[in-house]
Protein backbone atom coordinates (compact mmCIF):
# COMPACT_ATOMS: atom_id res chain seq x y z
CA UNK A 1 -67.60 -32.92 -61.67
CA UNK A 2 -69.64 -35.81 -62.33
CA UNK A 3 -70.55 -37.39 -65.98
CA UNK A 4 -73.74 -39.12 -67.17
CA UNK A 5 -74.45 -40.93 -69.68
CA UNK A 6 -78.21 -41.39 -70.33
CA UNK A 7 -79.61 -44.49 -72.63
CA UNK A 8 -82.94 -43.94 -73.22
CA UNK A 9 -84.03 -47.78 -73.19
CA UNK A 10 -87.56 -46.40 -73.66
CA UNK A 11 -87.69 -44.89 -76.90
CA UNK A 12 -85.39 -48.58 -78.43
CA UNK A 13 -88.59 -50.40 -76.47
CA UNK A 14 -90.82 -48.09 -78.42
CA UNK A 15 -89.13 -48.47 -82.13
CA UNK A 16 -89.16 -52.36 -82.18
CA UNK A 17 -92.51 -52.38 -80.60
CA UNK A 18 -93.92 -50.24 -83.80
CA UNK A 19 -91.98 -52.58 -86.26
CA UNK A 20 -93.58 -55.44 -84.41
CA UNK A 21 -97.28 -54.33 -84.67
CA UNK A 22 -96.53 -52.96 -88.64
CA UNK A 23 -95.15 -56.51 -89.60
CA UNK A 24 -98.54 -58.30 -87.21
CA UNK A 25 -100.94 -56.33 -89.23
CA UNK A 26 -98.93 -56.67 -92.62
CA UNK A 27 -98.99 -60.62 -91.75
CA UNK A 28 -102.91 -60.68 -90.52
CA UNK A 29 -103.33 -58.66 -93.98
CA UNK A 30 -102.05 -60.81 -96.15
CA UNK A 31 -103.60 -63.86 -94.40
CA UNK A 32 -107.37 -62.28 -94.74
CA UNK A 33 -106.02 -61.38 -98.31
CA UNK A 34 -105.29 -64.87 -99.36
CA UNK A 35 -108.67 -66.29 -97.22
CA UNK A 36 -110.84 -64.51 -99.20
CA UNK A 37 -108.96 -65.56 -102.53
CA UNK A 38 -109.55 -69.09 -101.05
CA UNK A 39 -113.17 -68.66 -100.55
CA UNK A 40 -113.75 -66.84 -103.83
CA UNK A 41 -112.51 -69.78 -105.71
CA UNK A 42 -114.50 -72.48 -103.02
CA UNK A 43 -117.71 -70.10 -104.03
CA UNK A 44 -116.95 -70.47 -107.51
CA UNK A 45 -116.42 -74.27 -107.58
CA UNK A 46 -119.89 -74.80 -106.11
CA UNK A 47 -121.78 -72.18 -107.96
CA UNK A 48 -120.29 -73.89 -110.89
CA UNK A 49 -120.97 -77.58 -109.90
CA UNK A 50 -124.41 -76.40 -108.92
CA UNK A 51 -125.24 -74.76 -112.24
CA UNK A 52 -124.35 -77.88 -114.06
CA UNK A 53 -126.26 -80.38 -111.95
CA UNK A 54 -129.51 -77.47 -112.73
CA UNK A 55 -128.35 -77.86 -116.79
CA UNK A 56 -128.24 -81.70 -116.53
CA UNK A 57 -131.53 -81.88 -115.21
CA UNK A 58 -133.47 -78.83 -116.35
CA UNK A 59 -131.96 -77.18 -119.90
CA UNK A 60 -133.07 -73.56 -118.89
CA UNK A 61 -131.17 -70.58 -120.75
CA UNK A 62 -131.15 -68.48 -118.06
CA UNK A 63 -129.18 -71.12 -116.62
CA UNK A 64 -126.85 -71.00 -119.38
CA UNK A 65 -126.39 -67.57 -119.20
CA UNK A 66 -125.78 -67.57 -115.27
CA UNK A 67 -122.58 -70.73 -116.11
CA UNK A 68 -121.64 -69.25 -119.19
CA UNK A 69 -120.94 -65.77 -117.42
CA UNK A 70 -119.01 -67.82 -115.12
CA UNK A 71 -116.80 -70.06 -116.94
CA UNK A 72 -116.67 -67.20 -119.90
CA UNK A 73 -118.35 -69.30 -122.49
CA UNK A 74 -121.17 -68.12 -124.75
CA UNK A 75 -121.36 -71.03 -127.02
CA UNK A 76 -124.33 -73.66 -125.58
CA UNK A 77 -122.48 -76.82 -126.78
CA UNK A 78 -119.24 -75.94 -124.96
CA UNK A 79 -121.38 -75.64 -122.05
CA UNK A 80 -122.84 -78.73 -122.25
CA UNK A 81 -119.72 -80.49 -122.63
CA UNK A 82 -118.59 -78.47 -119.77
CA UNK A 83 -120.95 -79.78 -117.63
CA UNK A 84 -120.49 -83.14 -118.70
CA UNK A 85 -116.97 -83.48 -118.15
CA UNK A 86 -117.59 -82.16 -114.44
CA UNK A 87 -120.61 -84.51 -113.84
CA UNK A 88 -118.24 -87.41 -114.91
């Protein structure tokens, strides 16, 4: 009578190759997660920047409003010494 012992090598190929694509996408994830944080806050630098150079030249309330919404200010004169202290 013969004995056999059968390792299936297959289904241990086919575990570590799931954890391997869970822990890819989890990484890829997070990377696209913390790109579009980056660019959110690149977006916002500019918009602000932009706003002030518009206040600077042209004292508009609408662009007030638009920087104030931003930079959560209602007051006008803390606005304009926002944008002062950036155009410095």
């Amino acid at each position: 009578m013969r004995f056999e012992v059968k390792t299936d090598q297959r289904r241990f190929f086919d575990y570590f190759s799931e954890i391997y694509l869970v822990t890819l996408i989890f990484f890829f994830g997070v990377l696209f997660f913390n790109l579009v944080l980056s660019l959110q806050k690149i977006s916002r630098y500019h918009e602000t920047n932009y706003l002030c150079n518009l206040i600077l030249v042209e004292k508009s309330s609408d662009n007030f409003k638009k920087l104030g919404r931003i930079i959560n200010q209602k007051d006008k004169q803390k606005i304009w010494d926002f944008c002062k202290l950036i155009s410095r």
